[in-house]
C-alpha atoms as a PDB file:
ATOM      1  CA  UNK A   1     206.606 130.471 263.295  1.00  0.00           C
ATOM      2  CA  UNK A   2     206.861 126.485 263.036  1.00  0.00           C
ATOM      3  CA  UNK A   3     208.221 125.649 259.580  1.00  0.00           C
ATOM      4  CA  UNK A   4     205.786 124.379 257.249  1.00  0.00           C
ATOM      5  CA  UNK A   5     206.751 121.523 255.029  1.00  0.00           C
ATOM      6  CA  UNK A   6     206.217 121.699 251.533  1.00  0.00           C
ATOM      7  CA  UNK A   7     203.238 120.141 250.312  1.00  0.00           C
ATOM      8  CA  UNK A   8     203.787 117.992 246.935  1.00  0.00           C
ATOM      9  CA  UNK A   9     201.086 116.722 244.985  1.00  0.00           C
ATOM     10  CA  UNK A  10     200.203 113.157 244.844  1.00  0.00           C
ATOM     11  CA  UNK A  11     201.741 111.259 241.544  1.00  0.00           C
ATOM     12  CA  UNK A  12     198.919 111.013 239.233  1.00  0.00           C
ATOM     13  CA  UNK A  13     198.189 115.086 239.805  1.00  0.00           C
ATOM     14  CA  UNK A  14     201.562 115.616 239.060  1.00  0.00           C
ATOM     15  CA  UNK A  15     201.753 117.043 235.448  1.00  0.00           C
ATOM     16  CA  UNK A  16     205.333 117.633 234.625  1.00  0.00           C
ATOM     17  CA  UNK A  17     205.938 113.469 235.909  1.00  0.00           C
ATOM     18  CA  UNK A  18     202.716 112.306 234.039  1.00  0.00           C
ATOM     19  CA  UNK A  19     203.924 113.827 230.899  1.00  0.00           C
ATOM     20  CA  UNK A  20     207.775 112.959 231.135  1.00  0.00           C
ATOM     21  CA  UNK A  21     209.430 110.008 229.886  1.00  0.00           C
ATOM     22  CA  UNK A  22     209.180 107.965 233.348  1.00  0.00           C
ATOM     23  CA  UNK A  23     205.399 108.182 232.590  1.00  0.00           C
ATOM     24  CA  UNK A  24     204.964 106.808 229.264  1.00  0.00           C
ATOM     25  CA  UNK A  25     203.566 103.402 230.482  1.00  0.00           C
ATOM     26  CA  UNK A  26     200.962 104.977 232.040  1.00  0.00           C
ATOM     27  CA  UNK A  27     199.882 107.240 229.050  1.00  0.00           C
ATOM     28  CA  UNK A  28     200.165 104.169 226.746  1.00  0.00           C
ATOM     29  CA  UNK A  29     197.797 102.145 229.481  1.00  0.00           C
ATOM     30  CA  UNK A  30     195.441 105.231 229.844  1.00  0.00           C
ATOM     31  CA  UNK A  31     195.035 104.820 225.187  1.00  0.00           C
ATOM     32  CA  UNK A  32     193.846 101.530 226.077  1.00  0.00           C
ATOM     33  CA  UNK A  33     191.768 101.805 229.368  1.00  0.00           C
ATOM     34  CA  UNK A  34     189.788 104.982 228.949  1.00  0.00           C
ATOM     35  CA  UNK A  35     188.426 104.167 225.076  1.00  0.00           C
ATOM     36  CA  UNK A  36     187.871 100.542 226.561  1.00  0.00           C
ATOM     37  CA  UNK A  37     185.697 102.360 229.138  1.00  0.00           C
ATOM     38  CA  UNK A  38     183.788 103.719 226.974  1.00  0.00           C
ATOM     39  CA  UNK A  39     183.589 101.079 224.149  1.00  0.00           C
ATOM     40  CA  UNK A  40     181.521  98.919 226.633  1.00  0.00           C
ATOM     41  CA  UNK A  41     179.440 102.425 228.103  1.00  0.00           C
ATOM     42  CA  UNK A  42     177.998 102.481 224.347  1.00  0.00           C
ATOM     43  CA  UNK A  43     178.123  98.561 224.053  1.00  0.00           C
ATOM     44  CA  UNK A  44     180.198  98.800 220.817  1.00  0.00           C
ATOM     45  CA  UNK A  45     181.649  95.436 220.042  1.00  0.00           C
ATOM     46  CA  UNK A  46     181.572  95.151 216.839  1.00  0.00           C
ATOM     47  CA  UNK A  47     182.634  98.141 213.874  1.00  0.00           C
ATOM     48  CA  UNK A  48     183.190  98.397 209.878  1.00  0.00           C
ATOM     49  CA  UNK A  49     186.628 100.017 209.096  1.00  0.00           C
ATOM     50  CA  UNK A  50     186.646 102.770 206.601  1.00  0.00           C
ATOM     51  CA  UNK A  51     190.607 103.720 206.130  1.00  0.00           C
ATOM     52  CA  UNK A  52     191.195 106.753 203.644  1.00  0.00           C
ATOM     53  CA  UNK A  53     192.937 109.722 202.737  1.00  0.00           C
ATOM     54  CA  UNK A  54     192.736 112.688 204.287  1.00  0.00           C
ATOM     55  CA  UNK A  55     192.954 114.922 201.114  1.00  0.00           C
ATOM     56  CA  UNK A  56     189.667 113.974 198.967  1.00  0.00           C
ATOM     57  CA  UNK A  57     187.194 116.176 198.518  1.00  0.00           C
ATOM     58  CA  UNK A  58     183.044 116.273 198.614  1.00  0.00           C
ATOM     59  CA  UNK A  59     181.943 116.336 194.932  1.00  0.00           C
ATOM     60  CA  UNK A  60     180.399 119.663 195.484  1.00  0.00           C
ATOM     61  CA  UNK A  61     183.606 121.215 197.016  1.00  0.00           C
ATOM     62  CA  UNK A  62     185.823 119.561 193.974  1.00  0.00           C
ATOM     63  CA  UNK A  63     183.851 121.235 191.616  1.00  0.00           C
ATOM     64  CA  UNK A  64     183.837 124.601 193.077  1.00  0.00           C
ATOM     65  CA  UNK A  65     187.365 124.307 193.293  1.00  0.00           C
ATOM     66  CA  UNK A  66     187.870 123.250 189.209  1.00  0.00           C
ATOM     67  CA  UNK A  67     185.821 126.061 188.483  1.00  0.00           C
ATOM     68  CA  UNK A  68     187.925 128.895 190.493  1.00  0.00           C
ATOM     69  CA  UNK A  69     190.349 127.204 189.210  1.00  0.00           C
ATOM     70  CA  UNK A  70     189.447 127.396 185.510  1.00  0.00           C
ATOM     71  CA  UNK A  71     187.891 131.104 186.185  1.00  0.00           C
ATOM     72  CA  UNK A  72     191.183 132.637 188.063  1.00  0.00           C
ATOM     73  CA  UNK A  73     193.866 130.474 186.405  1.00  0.00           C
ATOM     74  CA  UNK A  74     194.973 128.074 188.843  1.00  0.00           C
ATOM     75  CA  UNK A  75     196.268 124.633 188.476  1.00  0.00           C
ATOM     76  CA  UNK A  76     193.204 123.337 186.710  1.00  0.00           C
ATOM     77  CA  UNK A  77     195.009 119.807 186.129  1.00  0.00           C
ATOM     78  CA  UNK A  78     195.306 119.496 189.867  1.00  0.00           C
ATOM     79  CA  UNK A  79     191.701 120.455 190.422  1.00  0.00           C
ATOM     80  CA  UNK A  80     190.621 118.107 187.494  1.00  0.00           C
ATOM     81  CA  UNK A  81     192.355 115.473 189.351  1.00  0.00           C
ATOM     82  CA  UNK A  82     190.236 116.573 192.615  1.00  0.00           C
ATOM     83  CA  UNK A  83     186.785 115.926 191.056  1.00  0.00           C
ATOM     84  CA  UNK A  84     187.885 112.820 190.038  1.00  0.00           C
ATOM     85  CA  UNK A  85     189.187 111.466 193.026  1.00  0.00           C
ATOM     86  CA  UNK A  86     185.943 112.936 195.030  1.00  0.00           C
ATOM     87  CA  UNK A  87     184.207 110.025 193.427  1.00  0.00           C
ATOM     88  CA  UNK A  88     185.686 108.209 196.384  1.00  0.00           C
ATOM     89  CA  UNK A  89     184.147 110.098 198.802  1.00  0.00           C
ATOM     90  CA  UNK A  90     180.904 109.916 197.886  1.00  0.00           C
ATOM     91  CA  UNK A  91     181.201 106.464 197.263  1.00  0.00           C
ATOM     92  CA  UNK A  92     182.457 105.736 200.936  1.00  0.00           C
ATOM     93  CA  UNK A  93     179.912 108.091 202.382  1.00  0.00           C
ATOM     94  CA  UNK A  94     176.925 106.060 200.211  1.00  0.00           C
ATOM     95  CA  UNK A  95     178.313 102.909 201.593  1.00  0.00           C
ATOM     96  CA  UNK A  96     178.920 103.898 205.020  1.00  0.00           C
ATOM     97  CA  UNK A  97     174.833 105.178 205.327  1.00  0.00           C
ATOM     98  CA  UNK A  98     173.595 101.932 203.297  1.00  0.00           C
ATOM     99  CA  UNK A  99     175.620  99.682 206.002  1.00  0.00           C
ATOM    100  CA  UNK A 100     174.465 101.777 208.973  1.00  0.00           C
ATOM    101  CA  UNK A 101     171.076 101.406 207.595  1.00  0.00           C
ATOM    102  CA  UNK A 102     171.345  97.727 207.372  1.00  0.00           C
ATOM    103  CA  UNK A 103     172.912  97.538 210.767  1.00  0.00           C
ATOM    104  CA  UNK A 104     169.668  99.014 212.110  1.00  0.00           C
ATOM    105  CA  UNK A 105     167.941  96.836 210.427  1.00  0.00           C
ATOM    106  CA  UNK A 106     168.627  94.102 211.892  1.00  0.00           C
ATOM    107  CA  UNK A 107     166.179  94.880 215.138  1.00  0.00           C
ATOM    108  CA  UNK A 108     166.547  95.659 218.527  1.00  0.00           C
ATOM    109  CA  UNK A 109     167.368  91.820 219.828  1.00  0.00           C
ATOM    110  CA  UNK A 110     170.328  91.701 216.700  1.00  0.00           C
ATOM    111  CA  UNK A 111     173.816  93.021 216.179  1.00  0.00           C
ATOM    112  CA  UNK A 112     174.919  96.449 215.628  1.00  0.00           C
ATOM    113  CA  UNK A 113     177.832  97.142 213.150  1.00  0.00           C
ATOM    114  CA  UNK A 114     178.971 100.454 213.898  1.00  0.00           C
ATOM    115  CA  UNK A 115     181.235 103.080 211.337  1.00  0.00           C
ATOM    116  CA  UNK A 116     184.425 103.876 212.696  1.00  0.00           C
ATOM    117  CA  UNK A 117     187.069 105.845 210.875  1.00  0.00           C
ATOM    118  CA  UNK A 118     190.252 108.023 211.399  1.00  0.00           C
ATOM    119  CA  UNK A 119     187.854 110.350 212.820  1.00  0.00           C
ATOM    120  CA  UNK A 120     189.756 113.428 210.424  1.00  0.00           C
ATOM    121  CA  UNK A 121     188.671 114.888 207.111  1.00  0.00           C
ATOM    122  CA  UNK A 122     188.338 113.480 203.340  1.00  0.00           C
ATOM    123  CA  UNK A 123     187.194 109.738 203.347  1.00  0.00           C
ATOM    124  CA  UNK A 124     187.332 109.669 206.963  1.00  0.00           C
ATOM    125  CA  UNK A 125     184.740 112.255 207.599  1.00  0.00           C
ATOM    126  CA  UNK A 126     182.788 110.476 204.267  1.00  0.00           C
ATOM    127  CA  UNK A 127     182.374 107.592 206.467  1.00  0.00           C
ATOM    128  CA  UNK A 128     181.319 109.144 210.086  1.00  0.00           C
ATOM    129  CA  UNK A 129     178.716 111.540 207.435  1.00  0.00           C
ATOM    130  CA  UNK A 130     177.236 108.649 205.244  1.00  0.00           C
ATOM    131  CA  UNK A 131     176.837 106.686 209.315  1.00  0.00           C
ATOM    132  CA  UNK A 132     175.048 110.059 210.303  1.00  0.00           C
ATOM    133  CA  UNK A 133     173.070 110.319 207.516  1.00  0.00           C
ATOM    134  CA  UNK A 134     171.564 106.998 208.146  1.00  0.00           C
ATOM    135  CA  UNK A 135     171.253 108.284 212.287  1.00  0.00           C
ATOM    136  CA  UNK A 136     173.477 105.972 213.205  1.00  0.00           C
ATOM    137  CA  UNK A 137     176.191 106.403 216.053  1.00  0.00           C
ATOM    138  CA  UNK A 138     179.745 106.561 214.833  1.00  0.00           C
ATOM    139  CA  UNK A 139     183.284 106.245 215.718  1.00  0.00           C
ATOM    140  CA  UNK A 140     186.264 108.681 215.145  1.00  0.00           C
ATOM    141  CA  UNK A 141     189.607 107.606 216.613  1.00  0.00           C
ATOM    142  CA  UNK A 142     191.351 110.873 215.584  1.00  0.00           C
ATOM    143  CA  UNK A 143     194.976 111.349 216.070  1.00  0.00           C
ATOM    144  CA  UNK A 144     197.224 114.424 217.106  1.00  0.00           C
ATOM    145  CA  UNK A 145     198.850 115.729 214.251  1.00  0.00           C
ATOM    146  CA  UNK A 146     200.728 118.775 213.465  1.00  0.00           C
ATOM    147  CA  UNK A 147     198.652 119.160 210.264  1.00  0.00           C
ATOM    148  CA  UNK A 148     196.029 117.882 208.142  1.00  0.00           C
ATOM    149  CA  UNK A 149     193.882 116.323 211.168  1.00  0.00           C
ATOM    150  CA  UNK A 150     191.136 117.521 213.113  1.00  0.00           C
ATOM    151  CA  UNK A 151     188.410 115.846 214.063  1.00  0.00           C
ATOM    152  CA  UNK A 152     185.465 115.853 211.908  1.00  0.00           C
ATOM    153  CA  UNK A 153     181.787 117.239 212.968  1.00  0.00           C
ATOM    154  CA  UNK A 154     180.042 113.719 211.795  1.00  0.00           C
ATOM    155  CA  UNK A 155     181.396 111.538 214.514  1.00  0.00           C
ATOM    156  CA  UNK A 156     179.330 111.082 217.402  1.00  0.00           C
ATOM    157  CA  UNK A 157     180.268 112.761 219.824  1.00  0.00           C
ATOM    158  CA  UNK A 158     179.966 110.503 222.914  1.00  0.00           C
ATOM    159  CA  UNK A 159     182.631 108.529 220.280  1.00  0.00           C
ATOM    160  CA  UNK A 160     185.031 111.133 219.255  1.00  0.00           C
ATOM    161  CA  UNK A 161     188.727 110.271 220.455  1.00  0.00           C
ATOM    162  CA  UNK A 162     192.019 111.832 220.460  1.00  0.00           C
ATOM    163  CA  UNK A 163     195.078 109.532 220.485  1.00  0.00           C
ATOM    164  CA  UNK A 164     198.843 110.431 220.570  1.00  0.00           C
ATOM    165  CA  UNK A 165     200.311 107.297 220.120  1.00  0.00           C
ATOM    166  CA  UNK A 166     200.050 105.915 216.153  1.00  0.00           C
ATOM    167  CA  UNK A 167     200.079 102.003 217.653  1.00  0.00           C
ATOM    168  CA  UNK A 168     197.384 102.362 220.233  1.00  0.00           C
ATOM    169  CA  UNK A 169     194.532 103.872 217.691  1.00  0.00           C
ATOM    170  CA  UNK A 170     195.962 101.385 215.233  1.00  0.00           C
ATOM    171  CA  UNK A 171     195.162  98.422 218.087  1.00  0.00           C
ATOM    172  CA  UNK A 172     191.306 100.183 218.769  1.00  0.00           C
ATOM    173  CA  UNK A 173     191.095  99.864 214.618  1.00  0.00           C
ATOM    174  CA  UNK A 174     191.949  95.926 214.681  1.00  0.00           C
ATOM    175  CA  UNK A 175     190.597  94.971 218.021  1.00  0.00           C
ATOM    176  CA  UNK A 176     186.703  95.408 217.469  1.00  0.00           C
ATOM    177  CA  UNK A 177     186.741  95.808 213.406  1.00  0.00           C
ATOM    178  CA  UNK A 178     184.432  92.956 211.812  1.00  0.00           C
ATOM    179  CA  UNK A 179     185.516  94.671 208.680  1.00  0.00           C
ATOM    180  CA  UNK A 180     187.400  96.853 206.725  1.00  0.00           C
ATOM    181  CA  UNK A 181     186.753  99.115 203.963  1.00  0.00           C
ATOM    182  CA  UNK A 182     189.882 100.891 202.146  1.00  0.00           C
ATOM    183  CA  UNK A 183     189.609 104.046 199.658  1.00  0.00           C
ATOM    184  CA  UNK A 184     192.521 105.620 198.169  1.00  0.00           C
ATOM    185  CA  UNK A 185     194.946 106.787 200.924  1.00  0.00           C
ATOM    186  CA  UNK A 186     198.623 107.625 201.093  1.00  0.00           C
ATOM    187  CA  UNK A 187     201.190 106.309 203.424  1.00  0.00           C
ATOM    188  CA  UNK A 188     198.704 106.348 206.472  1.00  0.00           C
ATOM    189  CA  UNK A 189     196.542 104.204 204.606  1.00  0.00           C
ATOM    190  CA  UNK A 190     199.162 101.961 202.894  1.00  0.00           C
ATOM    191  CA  UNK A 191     200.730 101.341 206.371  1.00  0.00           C
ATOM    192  CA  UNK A 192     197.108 100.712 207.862  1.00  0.00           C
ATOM    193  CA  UNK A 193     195.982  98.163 204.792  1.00  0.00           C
ATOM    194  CA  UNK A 194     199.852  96.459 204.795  1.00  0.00           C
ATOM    195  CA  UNK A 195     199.646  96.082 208.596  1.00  0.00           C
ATOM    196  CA  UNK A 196     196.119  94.502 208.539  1.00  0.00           C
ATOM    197  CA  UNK A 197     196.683  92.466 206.086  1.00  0.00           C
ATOM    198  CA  UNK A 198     200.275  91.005 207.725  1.00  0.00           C
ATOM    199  CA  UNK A 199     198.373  90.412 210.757  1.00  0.00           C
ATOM    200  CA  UNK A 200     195.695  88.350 209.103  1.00  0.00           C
ATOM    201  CA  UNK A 201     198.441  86.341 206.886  1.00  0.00           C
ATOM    202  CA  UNK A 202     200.343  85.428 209.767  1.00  0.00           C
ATOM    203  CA  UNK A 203     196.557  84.462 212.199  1.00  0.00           C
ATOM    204  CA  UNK A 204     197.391  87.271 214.800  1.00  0.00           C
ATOM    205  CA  UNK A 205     193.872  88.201 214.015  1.00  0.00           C
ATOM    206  CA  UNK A 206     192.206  85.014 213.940  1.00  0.00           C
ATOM    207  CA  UNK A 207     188.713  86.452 213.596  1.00  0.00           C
ATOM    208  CA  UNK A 208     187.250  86.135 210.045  1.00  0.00           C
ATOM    209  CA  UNK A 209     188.195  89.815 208.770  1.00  0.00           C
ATOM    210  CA  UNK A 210     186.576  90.768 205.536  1.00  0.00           C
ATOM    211  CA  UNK A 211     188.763  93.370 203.630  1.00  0.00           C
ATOM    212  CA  UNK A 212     187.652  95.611 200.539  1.00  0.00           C
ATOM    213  CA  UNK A 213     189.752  97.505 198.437  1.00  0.00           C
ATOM    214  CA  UNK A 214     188.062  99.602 196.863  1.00  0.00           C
ATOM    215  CA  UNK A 215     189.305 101.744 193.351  1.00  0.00           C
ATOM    216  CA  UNK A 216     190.804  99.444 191.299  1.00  0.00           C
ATOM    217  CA  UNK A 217     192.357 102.017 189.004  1.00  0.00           C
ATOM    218  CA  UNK A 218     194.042 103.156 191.840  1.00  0.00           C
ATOM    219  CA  UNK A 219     195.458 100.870 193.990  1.00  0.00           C
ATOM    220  CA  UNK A 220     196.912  98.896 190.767  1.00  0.00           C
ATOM    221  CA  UNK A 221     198.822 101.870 189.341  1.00  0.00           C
ATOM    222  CA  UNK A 222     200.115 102.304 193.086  1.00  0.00           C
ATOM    223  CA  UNK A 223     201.279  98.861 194.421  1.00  0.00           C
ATOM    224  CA  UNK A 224     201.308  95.616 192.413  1.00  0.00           C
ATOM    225  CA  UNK A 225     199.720  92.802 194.474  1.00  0.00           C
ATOM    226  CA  UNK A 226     200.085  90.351 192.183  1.00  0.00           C
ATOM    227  CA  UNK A 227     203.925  90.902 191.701  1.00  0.00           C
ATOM    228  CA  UNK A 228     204.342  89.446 195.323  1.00  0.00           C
ATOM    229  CA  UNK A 229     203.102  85.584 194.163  1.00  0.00           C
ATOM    230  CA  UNK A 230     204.572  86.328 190.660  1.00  0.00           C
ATOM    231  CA  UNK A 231     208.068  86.528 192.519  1.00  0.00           C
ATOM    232  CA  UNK A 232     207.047  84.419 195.389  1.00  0.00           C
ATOM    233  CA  UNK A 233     207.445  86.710 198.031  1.00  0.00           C
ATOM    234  CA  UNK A 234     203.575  85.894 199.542  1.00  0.00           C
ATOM    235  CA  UNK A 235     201.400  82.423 198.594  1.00  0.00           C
ATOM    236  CA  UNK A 236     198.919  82.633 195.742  1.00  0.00           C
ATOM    237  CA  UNK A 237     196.269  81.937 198.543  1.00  0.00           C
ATOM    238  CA  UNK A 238     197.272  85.706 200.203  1.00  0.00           C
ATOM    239  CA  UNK A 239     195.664  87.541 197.173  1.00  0.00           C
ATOM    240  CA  UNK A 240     192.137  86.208 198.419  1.00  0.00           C
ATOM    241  CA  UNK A 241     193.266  88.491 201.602  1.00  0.00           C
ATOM    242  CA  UNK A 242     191.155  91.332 200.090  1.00  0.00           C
ATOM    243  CA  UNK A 243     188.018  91.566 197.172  1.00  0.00           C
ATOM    244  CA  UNK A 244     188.823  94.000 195.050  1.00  0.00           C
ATOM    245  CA  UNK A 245     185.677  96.324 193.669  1.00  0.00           C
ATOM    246  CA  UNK A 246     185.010  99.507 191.854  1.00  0.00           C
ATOM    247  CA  UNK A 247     181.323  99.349 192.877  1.00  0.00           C
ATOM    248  CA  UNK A 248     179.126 100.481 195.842  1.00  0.00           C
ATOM    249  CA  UNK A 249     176.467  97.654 195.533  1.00  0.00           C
ATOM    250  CA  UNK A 250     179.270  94.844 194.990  1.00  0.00           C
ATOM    251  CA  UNK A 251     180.926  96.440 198.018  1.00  0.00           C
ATOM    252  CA  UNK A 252     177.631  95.926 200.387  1.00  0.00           C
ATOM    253  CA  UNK A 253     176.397  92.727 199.307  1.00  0.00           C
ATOM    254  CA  UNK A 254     179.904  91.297 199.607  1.00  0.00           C
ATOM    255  CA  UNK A 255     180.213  92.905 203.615  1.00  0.00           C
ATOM    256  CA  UNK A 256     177.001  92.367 204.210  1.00  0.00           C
ATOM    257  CA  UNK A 257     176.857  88.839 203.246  1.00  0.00           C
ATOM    258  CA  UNK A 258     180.483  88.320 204.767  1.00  0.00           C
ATOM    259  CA  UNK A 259     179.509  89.223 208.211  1.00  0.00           C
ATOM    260  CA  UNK A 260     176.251  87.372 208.161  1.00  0.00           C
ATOM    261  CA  UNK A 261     177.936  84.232 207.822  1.00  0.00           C
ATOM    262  CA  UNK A 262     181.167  84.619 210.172  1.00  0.00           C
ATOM    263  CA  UNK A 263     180.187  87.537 212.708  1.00  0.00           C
ATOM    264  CA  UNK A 264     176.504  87.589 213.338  1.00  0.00           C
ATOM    265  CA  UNK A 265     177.153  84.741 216.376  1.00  0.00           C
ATOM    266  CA  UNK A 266     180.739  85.847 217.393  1.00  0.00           C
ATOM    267  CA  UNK A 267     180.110  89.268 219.401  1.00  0.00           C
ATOM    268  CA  UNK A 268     182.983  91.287 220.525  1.00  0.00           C
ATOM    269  CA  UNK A 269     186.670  91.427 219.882  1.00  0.00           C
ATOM    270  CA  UNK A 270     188.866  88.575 218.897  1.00  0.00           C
ATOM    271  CA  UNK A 271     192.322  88.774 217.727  1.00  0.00           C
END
């Protein structure tokens, strides 16, 4: 019998190469080139950020959860604190339907602002349910994670991705946003709002980027803004970065208004 040579597979069916170190260039290149594929499939050039944490409840579920809580002794403080903070949610998921609604509005020849969130639970499904609720297609760029996220079931899902590296979902967030809506978060969304933010200071994003932070309360018992001019570590100017706002209507009109002026005749990404 002739000896047979052994057959190898071609590179790019080669699983143990494609997911070893040599290959990491090509995973980080497929994280661009496959969502860019289908970005411009679905003709979605333009999207409003919603950035969030993943713990906040519905109202509905909150209050369930004070009442066990109250009825079977558990940390009723804890659960207090839940209800509280679902305020949030339904705030984001009210403004996310009102600006999909208004997106749609603007007729068939206009622009379409598209939701696009973490694509995981809490304010990030809030966002992809308040887009869905208005029948509007939405974005989820989810991210592998040991805990805490999986996708959630509002996110369209010709639009639903999975990401494993933190930079490349973080460039899909910048790259088409026209703006950017953040909730109460923890370090996720501190890292995404401190990032943004740097990147508009320093005109690496030289689109016109509307940002609204959203929970006053909040975000001043977490990080003090205005200590950074007080001790001169960022120009007076940088606080007009963001509008601050404890209001759903204040919110829209400010967004909507915002991108009528600087993004209705500048399709597509610019940064």
């Amino acid at each position: 019998m002739p000896n047979t040579p052994n057959k190898r597979s071609r590179a790019y069916e080669d699983s143990d190469f494609l997911h070893g170190p040599d290959a990491r260039a090509l995973r980080i290149l497929s994280e661009y080139m496959e969502p860019n594929s289908r970005f411009k499939h679905y003709n979605i050039q333009d999207t409003i950020i919603f950035f969030g944490s993943a713990r906040i409840l519905p109202r509905d579920d909150a209050e369930a959860g004070l009442k066990a809580a109250e009825k079977n002794g558990g940390d009723v403080t804890q659960a207090r604190m839940r209800l509280e903070m679902s305020t949030y949610y339904e705030a984001t998921r009210e403004l996310a339907k009102r600006l999909t609604e208004w997106s749609k509005g603007l007729g068939e020849g206009g622009r379409r602002f598209v939701v696009c969130s973490g694509g995981g639970p809490g304010i990030m499904e809030a966002a992809n349910r308040g887009a869905s609720e208005a029948k509007g297609i939405n974005v989820g760029l989810n991210i592998s994670l040991p805990f805490e996220q999986s996708e959630n079931p509002h996110i369209s899902r010709e639009l639903t991705f999975e990401f494993h590296y933190f930079f490349m979902r973080k460039f899909w967030f910048a790259y088409l946003a026209k703006a950017v809506v953040v909730m109460p978060g923890g370090f996720g969304t501190l890292d995404e709002l401190f990032e943004l933010l740097t990147l508009i200071q320093t005109q690496k994003i030289r689109k016109h980027l509307p940002v609204v932070l959203f929970g006053s309360r909040y975000w001043a018992d977490v990080i003090n803004l205005n200590a950074l001019e007080k001790y001169g570590t960022i120009d007076p100017a940088d606080l007009e970065l963001f509008f601050r706002t404890d209001s759903v209507d204040e919110a829209f009109d400010y967004l909507t208004e915002q991108l009528k002026v600087y993004a209705m005749e500048s399709p597509g990404a610019t940064l």
